[in-house]
N, C-alpha and C. Protein backbone atom coordinates (compact mmCIF):
# COMPACT_ATOMS: atom_id res chain seq x y z
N UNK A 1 0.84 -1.17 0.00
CA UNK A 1 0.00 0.00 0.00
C UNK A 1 0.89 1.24 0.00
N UNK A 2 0.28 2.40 -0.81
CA UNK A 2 0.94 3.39 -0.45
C UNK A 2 0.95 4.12 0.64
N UNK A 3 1.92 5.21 0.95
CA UNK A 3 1.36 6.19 2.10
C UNK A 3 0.13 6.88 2.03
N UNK A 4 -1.00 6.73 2.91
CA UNK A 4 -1.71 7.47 2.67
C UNK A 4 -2.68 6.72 2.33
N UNK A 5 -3.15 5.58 1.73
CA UNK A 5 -3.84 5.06 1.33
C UNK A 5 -4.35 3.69 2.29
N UNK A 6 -5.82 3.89 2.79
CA UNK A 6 -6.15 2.33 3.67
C UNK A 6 -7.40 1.94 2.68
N UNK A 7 -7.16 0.82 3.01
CA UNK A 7 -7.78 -0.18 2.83
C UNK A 7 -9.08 -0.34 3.39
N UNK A 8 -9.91 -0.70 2.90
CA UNK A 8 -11.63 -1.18 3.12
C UNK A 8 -11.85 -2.66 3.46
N UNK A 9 -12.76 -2.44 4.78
CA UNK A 9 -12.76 -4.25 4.57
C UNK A 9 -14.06 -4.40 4.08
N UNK A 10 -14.45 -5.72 3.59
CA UNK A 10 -15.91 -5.86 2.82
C UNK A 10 -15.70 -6.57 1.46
N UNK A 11 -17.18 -6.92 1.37
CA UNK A 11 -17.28 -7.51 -0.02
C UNK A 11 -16.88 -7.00 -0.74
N UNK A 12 -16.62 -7.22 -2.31
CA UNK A 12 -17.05 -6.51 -3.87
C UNK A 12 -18.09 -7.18 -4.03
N UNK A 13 -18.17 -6.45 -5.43
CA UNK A 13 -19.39 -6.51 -6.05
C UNK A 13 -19.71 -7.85 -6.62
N UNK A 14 -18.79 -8.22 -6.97
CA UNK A 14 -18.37 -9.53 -7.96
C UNK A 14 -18.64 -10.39 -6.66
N UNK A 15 -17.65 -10.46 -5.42
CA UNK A 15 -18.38 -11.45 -4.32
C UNK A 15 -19.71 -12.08 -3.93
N UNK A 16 -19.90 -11.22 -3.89
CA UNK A 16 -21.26 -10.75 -3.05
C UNK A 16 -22.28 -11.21 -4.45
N UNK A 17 -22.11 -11.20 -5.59
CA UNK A 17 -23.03 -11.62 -6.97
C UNK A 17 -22.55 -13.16 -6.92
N UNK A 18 -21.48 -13.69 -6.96
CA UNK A 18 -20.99 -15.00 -7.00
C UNK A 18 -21.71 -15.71 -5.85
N UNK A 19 -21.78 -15.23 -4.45
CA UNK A 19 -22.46 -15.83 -3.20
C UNK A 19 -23.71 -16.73 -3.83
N UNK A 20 -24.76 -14.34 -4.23
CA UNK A 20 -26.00 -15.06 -4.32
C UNK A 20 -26.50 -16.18 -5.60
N UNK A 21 -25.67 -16.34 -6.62
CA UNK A 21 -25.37 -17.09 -7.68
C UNK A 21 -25.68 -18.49 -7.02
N UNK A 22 -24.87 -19.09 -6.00
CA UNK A 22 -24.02 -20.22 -5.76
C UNK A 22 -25.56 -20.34 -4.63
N UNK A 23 -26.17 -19.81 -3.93
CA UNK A 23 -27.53 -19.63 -3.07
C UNK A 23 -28.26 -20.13 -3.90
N UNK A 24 -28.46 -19.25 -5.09
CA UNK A 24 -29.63 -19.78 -6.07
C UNK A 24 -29.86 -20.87 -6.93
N UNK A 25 -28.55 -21.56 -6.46
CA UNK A 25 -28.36 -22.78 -7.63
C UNK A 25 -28.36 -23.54 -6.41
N UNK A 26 -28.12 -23.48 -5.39
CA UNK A 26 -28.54 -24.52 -4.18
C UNK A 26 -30.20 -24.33 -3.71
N UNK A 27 -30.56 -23.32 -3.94
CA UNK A 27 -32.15 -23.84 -3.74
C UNK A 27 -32.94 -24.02 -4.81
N UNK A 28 -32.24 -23.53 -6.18
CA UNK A 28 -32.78 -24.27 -7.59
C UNK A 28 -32.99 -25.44 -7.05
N UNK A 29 -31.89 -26.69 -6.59
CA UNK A 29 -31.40 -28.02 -6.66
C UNK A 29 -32.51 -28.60 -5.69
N UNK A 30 -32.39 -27.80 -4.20
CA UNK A 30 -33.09 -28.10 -3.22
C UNK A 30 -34.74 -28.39 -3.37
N UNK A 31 -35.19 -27.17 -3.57
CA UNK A 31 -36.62 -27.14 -3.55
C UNK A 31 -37.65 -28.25 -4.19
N UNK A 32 -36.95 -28.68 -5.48
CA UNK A 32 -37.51 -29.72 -6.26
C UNK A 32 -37.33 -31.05 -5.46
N UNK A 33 -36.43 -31.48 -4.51
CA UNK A 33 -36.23 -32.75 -4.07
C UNK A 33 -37.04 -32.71 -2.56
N UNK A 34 -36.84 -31.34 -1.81
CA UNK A 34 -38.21 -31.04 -0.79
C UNK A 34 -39.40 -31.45 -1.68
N UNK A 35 -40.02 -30.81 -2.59
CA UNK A 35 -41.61 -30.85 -2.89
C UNK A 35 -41.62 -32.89 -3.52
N UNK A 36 -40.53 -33.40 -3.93
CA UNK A 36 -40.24 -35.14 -4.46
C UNK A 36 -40.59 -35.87 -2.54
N UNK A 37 -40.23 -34.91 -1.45
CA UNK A 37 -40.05 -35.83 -0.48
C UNK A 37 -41.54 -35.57 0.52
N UNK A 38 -42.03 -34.64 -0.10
CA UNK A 38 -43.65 -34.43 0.79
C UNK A 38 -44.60 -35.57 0.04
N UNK A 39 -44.65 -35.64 -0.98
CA UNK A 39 -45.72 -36.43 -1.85
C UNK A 39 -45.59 -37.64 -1.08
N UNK A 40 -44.67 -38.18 -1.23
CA UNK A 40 -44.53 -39.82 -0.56
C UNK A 40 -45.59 -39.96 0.61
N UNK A 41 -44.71 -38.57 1.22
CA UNK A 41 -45.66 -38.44 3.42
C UNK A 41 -47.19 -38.07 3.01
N UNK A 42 -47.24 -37.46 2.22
CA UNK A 42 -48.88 -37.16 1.75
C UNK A 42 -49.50 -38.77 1.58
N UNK A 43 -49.03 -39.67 0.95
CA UNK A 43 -49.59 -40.80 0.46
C UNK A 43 -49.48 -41.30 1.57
N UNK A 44 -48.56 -41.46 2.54
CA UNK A 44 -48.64 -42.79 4.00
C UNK A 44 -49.42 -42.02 4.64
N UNK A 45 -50.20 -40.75 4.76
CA UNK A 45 -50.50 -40.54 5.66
C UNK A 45 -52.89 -40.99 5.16
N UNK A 46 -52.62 -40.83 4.05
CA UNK A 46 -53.99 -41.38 3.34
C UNK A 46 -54.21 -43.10 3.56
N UNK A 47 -52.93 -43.44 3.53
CA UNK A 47 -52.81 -45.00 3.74
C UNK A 47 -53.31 -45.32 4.94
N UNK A 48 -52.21 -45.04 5.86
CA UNK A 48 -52.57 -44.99 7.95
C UNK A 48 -53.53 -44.74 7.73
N UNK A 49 -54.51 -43.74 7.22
CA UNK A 49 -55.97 -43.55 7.99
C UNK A 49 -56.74 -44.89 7.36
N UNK A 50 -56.45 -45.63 6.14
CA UNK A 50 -56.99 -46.78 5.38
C UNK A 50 -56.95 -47.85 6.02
N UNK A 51 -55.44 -47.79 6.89
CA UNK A 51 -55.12 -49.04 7.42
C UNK A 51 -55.68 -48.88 8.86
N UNK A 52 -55.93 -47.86 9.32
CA UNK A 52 -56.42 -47.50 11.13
C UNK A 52 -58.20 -47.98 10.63
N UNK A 53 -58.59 -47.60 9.67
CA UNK A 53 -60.02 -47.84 9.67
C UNK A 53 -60.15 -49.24 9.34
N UNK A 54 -59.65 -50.19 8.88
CA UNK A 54 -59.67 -51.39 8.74
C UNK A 54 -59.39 -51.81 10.38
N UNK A 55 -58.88 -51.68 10.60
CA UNK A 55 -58.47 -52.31 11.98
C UNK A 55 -59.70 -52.35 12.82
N UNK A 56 -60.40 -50.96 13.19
CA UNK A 56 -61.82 -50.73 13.51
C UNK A 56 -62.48 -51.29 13.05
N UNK A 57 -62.65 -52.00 11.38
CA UNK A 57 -63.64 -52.82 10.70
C UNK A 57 -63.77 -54.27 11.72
N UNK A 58 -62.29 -54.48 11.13
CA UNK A 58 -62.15 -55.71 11.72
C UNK A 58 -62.44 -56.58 13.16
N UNK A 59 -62.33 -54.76 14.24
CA UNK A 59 -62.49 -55.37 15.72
C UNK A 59 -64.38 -55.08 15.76
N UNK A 60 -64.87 -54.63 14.66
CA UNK A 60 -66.49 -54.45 14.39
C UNK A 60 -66.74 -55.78 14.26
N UNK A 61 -66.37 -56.37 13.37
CA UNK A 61 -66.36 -58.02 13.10
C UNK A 61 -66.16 -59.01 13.51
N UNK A 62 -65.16 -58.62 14.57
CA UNK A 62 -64.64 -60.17 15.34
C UNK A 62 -65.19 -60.34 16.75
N UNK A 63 -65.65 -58.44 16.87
CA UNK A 63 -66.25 -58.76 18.77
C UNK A 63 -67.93 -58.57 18.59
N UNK A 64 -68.43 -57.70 17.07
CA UNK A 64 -69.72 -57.14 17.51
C UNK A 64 -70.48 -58.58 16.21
N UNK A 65 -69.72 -58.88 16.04
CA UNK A 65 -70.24 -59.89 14.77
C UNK A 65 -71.27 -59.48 13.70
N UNK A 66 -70.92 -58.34 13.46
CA UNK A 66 -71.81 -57.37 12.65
C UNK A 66 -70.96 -56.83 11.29
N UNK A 67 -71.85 -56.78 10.31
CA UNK A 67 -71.14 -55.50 9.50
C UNK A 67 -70.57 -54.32 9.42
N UNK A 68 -69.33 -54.13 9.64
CA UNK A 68 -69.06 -52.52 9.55
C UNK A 68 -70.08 -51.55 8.36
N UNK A 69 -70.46 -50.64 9.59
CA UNK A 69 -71.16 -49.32 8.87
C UNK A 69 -70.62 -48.07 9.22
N UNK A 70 -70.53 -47.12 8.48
CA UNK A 70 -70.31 -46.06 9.22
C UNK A 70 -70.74 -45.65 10.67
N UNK A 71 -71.61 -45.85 11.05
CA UNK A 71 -72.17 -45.53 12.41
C UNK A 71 -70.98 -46.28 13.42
N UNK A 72 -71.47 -47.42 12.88
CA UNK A 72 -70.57 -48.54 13.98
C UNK A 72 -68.55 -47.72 13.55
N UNK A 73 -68.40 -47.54 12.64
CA UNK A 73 -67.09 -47.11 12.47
C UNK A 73 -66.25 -45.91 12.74
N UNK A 74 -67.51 -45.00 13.27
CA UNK A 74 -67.84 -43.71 13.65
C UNK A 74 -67.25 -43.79 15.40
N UNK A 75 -68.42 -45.04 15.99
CA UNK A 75 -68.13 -45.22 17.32
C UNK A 75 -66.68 -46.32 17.96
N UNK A 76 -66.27 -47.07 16.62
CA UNK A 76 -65.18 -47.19 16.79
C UNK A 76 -63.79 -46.94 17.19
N UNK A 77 -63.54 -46.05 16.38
CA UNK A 77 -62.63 -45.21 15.75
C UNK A 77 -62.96 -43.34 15.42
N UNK A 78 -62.81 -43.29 16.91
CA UNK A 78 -63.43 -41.49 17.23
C UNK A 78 -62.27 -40.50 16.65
N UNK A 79 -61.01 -41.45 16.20
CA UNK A 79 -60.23 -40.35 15.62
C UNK A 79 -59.91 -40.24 14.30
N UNK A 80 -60.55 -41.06 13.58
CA UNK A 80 -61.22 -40.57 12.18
C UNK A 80 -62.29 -40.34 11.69
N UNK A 81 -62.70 -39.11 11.07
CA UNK A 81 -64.17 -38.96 10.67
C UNK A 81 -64.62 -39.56 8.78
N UNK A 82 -65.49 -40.20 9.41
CA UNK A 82 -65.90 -41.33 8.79
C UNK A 82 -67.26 -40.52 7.47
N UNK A 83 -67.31 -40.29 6.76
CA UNK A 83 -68.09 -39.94 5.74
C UNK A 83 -68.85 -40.96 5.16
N UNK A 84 -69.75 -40.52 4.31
CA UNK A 84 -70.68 -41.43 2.99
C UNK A 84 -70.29 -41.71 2.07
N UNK A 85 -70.48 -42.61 1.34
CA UNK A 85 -69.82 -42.94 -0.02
C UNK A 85 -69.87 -42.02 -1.01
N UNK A 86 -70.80 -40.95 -0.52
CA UNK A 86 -70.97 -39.96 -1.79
C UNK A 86 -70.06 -39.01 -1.66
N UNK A 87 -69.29 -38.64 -0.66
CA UNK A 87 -68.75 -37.44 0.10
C UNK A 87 -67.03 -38.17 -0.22
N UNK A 88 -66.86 -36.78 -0.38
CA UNK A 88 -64.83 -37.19 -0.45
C UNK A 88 -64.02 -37.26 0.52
N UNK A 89 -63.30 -38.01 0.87
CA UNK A 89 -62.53 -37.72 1.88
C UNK A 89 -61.00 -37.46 2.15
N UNK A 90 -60.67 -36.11 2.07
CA UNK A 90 -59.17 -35.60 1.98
C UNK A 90 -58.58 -36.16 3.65
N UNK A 91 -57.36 -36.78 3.15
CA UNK A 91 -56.82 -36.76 4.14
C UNK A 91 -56.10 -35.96 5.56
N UNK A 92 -55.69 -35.05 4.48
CA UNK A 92 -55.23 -33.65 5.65
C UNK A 92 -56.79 -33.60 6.69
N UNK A 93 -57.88 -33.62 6.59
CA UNK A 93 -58.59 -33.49 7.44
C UNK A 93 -58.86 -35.12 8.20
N UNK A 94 -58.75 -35.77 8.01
CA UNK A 94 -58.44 -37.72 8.55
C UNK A 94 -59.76 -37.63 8.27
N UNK A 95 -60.27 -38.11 6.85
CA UNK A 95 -61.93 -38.19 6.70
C UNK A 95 -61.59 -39.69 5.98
N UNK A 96 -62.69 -40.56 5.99
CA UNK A 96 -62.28 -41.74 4.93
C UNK A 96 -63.41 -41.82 4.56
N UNK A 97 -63.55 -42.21 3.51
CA UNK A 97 -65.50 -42.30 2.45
C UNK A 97 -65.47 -43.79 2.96
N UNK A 98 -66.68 -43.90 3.22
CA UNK A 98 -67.27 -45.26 3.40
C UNK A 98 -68.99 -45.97 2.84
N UNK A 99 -68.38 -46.78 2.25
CA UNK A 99 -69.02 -47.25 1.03
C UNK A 99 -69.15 -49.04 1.60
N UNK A 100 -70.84 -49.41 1.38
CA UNK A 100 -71.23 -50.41 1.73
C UNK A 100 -71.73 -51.34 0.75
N UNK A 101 -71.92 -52.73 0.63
CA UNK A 101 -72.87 -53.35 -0.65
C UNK A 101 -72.69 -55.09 -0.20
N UNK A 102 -73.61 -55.93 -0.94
CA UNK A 102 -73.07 -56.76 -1.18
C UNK A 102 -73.26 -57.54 -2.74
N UNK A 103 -72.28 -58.47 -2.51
CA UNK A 103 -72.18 -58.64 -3.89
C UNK A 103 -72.15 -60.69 -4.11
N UNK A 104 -73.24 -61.33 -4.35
CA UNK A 104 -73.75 -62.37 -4.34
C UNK A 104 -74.24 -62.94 -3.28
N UNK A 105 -73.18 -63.07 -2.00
CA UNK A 105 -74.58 -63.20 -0.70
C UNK A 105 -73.04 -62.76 0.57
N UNK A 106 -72.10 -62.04 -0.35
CA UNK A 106 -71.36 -61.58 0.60
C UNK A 106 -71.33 -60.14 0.79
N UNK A 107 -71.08 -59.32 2.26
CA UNK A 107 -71.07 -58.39 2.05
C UNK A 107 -69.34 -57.89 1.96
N UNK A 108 -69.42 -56.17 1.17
CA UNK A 108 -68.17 -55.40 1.36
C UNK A 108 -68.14 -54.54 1.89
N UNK A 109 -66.93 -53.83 2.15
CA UNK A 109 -66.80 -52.49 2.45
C UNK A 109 -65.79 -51.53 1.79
N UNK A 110 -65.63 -50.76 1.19
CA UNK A 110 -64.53 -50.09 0.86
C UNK A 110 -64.67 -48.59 1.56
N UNK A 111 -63.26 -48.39 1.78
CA UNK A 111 -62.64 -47.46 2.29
C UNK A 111 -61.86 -46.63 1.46
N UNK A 112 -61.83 -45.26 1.23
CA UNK A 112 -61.13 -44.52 0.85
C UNK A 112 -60.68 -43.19 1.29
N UNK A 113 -59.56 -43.00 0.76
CA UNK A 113 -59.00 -41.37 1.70
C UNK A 113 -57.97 -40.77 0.69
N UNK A 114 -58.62 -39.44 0.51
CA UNK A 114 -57.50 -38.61 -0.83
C UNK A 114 -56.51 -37.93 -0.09
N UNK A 115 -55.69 -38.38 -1.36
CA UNK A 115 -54.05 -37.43 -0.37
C UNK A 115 -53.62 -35.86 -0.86
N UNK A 116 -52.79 -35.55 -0.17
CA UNK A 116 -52.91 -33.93 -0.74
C UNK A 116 -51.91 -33.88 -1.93
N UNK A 117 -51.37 -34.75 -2.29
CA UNK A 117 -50.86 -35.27 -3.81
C UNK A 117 -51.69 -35.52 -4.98
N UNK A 118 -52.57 -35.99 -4.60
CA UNK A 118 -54.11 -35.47 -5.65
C UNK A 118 -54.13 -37.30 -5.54
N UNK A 119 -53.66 -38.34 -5.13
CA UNK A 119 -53.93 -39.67 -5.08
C UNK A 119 -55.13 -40.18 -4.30
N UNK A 120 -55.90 -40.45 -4.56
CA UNK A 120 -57.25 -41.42 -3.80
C UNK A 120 -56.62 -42.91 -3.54
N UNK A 121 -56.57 -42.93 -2.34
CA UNK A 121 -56.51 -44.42 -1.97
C UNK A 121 -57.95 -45.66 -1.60
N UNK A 122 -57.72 -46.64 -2.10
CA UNK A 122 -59.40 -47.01 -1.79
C UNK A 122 -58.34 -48.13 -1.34
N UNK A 123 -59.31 -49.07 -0.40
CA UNK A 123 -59.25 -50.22 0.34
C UNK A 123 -60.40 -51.19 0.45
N UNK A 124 -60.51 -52.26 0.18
CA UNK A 124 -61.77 -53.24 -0.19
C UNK A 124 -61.99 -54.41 0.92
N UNK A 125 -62.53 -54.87 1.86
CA UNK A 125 -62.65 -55.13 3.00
C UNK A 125 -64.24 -56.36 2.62
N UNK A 126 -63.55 -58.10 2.64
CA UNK A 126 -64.49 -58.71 2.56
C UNK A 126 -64.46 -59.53 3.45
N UNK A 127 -65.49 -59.97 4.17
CA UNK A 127 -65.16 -61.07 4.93
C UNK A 127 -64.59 -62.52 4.87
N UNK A 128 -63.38 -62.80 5.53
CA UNK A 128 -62.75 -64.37 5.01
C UNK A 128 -61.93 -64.01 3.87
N UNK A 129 -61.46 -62.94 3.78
CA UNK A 129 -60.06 -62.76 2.71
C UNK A 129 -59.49 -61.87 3.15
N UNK A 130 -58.49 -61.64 2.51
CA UNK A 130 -57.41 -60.39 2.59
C UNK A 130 -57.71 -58.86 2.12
N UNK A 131 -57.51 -57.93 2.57
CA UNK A 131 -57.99 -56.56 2.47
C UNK A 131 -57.58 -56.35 0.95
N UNK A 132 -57.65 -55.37 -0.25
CA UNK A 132 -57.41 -55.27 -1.58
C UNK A 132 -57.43 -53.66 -1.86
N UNK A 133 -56.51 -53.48 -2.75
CA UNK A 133 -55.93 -51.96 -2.62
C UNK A 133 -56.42 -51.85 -4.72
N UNK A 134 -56.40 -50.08 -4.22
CA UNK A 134 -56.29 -49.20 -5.44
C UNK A 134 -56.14 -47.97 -5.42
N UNK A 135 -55.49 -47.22 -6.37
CA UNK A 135 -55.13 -46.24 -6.68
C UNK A 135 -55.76 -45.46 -7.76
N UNK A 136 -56.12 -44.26 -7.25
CA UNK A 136 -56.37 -42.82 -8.67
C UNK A 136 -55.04 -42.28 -8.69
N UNK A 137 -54.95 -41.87 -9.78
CA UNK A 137 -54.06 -41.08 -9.60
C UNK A 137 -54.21 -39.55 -10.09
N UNK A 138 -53.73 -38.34 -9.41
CA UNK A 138 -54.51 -37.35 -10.18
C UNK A 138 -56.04 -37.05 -10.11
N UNK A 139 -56.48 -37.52 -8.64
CA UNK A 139 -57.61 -37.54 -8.80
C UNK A 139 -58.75 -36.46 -7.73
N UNK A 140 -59.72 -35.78 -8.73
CA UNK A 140 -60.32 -34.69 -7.92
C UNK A 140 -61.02 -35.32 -6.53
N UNK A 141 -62.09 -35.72 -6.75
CA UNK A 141 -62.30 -36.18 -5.52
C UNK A 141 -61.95 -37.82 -5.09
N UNK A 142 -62.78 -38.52 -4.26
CA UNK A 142 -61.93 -39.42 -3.95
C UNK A 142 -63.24 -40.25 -2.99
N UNK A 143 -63.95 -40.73 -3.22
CA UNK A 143 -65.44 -41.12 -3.18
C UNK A 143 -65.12 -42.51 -2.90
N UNK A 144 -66.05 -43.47 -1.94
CA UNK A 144 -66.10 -44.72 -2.07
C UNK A 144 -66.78 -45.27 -2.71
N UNK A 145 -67.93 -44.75 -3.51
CA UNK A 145 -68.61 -45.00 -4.76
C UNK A 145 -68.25 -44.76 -5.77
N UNK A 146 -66.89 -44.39 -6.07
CA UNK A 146 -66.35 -44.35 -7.26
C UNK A 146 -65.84 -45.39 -7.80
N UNK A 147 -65.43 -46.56 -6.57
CA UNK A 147 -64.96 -47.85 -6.85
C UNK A 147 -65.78 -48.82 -7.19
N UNK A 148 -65.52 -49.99 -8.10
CA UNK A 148 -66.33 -50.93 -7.95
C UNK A 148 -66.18 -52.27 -7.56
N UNK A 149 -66.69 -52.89 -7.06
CA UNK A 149 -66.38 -54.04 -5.77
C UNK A 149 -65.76 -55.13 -6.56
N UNK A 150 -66.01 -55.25 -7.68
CA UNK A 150 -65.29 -56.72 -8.32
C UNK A 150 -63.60 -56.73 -8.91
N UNK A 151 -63.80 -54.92 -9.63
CA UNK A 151 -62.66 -54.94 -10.63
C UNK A 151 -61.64 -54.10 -10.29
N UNK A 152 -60.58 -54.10 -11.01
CA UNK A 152 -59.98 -53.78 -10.58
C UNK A 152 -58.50 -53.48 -9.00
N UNK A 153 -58.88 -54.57 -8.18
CA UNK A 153 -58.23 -54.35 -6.91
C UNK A 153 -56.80 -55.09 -6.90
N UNK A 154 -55.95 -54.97 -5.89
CA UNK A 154 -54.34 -55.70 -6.50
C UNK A 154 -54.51 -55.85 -4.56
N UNK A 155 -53.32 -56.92 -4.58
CA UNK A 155 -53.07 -57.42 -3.29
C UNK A 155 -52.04 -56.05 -2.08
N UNK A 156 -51.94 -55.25 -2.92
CA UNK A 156 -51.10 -54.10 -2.56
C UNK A 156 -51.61 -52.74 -2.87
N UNK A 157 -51.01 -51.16 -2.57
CA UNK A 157 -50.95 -50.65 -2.98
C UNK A 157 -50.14 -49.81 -4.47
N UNK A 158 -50.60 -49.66 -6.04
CA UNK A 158 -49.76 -49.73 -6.86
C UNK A 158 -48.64 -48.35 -6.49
């Protein structure tokens, strides 16, 4: 340095542009793999309420020897609210559509609950078998009368 001459401490201009550069390309990167890691939790959390209301079906069935109905599934299971087959049920609020029938001299039940991913989960509930899964995808509402009891169901969720 010369005489006479001090020095500044601090950014430049060029710094301080390179920073927010190197910021914006880390939450470019970021943000997209946050909004990839909510969808998943959106879907288990439509599931749990599918799989908590089955459980209630089931202890409807094995202690009251009755058909699950909404009423009975209502007084079950006080921490999900239990809807009509006509009515949708978003999960962020823990609602599940419940939908009744039978179909040759057996009865069903299906269960469903939409996720805030836009996915409807349905669940198919017969007596003397294994529970049976399906998926909307992209889907506005999310109805237990939207399903139909024969077709369509897989041993899983797809």
């Amino acid at each position: 340095m010369y005489a006479g001459q001090r020095r500044e401490s601090g950014f430049t201009v060029i710094e301080l542009m390179a920073t927010i550069g190197i910021i914006g390309v880390l939450i470019a990167i970021g943000v997209p793999a946050l909004l990839q890691a909510r969808s998943p939790a959106q879907d288990r959390q439509a599931q749990n309420l599918l799989r908590n209301s089955l459980t209630a079906a089931k202890a409807i069935e094995t202690t009251e020897y009755a058909t699950p109905t909404l009423v009975l599934l209502s007084t079950e299971e006080i921490g999900i609210s239990f809807v009509d087959a006509t009515s949708s049920a978003p999960a962020r609020s823990r609602n599940v559509s419940v939908g009744t029938g039978i179909v040759g001299s057996s009865w069903y039940l299906v269960l469903t609950s939409h996720s805030t991913s836009g996915r409807c989960f349905a669940l198919l509930e017969q007596p003397f078998q294994q529970p049976l899964f399906q998926r909307l995808d992209n889907s506005v509402t999310c109805q237990a009368d939207q399903f139909d009891a024969i077709a369509g169901w897989q041993d899983k969720w797809p």
